[in-house]
N, C-alpha and C. Protein backbone atom coordinates (compact mmCIF):
# COMPACT_ATOMS: atom_id res chain seq x y z
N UNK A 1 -23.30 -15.45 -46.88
CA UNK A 1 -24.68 -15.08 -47.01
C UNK A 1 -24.96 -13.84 -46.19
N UNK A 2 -26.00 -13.17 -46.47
CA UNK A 2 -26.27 -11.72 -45.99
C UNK A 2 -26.87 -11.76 -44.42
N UNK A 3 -26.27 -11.25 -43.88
CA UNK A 3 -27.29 -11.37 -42.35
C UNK A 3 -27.89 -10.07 -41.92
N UNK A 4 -28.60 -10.39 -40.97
CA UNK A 4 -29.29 -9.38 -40.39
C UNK A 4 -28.48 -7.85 -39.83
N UNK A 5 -27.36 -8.41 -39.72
CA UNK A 5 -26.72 -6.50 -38.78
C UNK A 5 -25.13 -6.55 -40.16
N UNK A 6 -25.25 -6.91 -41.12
CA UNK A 6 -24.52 -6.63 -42.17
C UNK A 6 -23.86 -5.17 -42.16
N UNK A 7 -25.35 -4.71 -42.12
CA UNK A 7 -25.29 -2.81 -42.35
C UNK A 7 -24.41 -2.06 -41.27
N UNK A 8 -24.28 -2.85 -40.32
CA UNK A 8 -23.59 -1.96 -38.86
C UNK A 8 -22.01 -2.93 -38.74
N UNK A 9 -21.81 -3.56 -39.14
CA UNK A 9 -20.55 -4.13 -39.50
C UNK A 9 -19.62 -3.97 -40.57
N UNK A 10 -18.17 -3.75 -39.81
CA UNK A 10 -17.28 -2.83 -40.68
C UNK A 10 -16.54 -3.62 -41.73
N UNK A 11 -16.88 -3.62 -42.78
CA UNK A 11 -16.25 -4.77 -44.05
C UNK A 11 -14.65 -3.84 -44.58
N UNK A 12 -13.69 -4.79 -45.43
CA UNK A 12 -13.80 -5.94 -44.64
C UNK A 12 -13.35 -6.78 -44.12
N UNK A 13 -13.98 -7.92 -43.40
CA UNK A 13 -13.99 -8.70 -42.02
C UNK A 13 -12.50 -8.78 -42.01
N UNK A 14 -11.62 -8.04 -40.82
CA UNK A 14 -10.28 -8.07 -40.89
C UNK A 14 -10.08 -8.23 -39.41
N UNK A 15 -11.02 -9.08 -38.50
CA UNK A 15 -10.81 -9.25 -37.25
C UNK A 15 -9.66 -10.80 -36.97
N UNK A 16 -9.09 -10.63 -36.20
CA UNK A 16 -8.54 -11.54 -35.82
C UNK A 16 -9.31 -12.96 -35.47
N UNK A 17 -8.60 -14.12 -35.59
CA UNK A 17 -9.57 -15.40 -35.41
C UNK A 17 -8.78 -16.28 -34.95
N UNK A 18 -9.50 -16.97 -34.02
CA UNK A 18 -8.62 -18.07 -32.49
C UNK A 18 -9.56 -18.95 -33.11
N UNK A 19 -8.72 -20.43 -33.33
CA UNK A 19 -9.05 -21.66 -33.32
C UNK A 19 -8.86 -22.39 -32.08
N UNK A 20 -10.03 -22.93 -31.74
CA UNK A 20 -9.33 -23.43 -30.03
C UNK A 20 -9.33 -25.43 -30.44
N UNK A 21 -8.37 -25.92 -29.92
CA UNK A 21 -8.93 -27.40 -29.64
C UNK A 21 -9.45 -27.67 -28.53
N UNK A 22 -10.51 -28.05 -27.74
CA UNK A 22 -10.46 -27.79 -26.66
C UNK A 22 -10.36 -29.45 -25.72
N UNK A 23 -9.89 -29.68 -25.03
CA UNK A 23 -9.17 -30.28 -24.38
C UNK A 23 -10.53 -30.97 -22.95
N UNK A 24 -11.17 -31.90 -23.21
CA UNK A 24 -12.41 -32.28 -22.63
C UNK A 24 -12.16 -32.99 -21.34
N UNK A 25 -10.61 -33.79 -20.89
CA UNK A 25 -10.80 -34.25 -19.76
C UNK A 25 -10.92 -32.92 -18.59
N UNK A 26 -11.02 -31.72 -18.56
CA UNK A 26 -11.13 -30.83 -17.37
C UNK A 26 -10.19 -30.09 -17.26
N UNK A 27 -8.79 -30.23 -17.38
CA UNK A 27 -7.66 -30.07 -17.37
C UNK A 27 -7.66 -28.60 -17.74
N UNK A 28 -7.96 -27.98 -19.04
CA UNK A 28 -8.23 -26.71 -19.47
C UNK A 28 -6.94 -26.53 -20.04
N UNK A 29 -6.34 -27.53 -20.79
CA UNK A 29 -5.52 -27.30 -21.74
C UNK A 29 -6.06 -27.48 -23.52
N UNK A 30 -5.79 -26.98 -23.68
CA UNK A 30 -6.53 -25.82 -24.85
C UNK A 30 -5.27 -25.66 -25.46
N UNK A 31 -5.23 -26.29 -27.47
CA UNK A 31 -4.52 -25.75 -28.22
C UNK A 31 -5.03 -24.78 -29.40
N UNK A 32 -4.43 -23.54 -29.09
CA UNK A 32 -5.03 -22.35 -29.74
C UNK A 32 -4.39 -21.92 -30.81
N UNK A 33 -5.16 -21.72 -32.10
CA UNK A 33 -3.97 -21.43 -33.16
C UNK A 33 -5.04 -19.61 -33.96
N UNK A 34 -4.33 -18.83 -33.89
CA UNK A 34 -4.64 -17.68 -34.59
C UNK A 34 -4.29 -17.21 -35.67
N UNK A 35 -4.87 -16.68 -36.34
CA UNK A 35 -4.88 -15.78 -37.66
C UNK A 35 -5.58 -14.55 -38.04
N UNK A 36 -5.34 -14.02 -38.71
CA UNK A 36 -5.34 -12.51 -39.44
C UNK A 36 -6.42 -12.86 -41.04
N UNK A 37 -7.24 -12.47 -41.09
CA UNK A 37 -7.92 -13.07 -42.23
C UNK A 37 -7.31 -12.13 -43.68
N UNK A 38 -6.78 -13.06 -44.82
CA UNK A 38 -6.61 -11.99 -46.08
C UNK A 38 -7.14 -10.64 -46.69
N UNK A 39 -7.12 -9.78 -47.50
CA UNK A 39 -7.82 -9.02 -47.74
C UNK A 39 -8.16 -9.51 -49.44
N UNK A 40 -8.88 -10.29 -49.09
CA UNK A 40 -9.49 -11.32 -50.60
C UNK A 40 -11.10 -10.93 -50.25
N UNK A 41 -11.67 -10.89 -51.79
CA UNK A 41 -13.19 -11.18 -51.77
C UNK A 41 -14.16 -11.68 -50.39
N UNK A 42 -13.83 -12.48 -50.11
CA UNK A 42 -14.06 -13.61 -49.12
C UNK A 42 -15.01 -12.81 -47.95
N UNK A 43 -14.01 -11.88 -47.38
CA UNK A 43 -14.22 -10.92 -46.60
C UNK A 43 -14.89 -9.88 -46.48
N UNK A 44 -15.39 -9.57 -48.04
CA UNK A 44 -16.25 -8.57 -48.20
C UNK A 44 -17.52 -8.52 -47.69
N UNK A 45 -18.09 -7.52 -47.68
CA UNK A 45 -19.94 -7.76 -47.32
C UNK A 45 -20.36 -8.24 -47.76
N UNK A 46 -21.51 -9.31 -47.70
CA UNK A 46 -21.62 -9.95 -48.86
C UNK A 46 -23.07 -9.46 -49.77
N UNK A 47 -23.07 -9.74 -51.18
CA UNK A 47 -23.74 -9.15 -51.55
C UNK A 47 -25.43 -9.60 -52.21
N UNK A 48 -25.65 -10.73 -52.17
CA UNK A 48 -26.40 -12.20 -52.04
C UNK A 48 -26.94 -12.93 -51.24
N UNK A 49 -28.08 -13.26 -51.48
CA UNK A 49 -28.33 -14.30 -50.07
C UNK A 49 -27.70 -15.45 -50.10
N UNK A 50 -27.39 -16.32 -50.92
CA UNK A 50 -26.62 -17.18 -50.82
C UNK A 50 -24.75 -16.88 -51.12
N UNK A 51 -24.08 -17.79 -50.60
CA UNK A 51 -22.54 -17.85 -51.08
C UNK A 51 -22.44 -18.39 -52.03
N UNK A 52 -20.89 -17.73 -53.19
CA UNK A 52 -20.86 -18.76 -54.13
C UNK A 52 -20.23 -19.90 -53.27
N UNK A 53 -20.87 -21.52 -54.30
CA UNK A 53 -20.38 -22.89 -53.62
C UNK A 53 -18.66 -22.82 -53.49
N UNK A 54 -18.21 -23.28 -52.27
CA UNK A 54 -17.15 -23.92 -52.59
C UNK A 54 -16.93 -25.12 -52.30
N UNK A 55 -15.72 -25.62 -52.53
CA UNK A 55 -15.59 -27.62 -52.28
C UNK A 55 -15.35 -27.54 -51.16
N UNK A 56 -15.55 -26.34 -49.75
CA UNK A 56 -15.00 -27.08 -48.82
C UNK A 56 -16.36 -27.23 -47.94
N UNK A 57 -17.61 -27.33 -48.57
CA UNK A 57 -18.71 -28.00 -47.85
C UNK A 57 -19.01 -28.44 -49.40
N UNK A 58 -19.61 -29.60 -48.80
CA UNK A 58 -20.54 -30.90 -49.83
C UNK A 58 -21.09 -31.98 -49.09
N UNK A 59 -22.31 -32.23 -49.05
CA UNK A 59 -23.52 -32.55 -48.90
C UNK A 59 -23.48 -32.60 -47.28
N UNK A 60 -23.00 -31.21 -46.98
CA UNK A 60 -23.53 -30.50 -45.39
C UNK A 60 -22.49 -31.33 -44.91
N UNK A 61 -21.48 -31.42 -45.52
CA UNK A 61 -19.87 -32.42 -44.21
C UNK A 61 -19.23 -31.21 -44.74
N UNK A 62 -17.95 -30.96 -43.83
CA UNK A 62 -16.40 -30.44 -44.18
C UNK A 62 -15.73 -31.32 -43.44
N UNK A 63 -14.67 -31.44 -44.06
CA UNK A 63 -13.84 -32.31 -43.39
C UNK A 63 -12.24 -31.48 -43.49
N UNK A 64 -11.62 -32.10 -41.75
CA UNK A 64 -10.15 -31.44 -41.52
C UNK A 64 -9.58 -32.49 -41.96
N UNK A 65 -7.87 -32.34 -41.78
CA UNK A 65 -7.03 -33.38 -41.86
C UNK A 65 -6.16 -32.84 -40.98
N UNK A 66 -5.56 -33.25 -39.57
CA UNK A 66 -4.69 -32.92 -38.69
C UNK A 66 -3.40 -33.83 -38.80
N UNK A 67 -2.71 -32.87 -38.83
CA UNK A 67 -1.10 -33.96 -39.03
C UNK A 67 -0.26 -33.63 -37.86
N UNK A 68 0.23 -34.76 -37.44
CA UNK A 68 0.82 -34.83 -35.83
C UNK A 68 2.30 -35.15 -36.23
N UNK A 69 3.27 -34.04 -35.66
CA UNK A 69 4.76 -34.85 -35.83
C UNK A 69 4.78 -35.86 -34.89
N UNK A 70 5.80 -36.88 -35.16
CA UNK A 70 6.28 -37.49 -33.84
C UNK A 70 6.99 -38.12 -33.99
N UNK A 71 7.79 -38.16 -33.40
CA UNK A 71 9.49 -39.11 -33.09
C UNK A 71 9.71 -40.25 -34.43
N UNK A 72 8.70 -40.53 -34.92
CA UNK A 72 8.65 -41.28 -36.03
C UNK A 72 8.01 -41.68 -37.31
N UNK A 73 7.88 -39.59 -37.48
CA UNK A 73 7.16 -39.33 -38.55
C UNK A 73 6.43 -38.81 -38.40
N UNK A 74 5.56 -38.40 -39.55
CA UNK A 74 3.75 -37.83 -39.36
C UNK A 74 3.06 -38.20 -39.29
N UNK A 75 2.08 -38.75 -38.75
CA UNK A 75 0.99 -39.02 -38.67
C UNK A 75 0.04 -38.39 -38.83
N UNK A 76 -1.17 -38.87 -39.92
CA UNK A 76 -2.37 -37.49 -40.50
C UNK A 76 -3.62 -38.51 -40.11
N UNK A 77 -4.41 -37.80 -40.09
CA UNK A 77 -5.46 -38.29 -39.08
C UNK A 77 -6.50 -37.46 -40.23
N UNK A 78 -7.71 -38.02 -40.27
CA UNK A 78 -9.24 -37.16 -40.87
C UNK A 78 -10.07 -36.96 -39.78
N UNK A 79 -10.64 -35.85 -40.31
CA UNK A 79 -11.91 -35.91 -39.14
C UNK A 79 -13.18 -35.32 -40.36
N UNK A 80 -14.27 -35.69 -39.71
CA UNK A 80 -15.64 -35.22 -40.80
C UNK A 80 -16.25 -34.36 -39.59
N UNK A 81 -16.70 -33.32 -40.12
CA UNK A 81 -17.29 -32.14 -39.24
C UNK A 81 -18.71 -32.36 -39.92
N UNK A 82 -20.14 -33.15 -39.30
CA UNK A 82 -21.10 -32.94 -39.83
C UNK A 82 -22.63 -32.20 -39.30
């Protein structure tokens, strides 16, 4: 969707992006995963006030799925982001 400083921002969006987990007992261990965003549509300015829909929001949830190796397999876990 279109925002307010669109016009002064350099499309397109090809900034780097840190996912943090962040790690709540105090400790300040933090698992960080980065990426480089495609040069797909996606990224462009956008040109609309709204986005076209996609399936990865529906009725205001997204949901992850984290998969854990471990000594005896994978384990996949859900989470609902609401």
């Amino acid at each position: 969707m279109c925002g307010e400083y669109d016009a002064l921002l350099p499309w397109p969006f090809s900034q780097m992006v840190t996912l943090m987990l962040l790690d709540q007992s105090g400790s300040g261990k933090y698992n960080v995963q980065c990426f480089k965003p495609e040069p797909s549509s996606s990224f462009w300015q956008p040109k609309s006030e709204m986005n076209v829909a996609s399936a990865y929001v529906k009725d205001d949830a997204m949901f992850f799925k984290v998969m854990i190796d471990s000594l005896i397999g994978v384990v996949v876990h859900g989470l609902m982001l609401v």
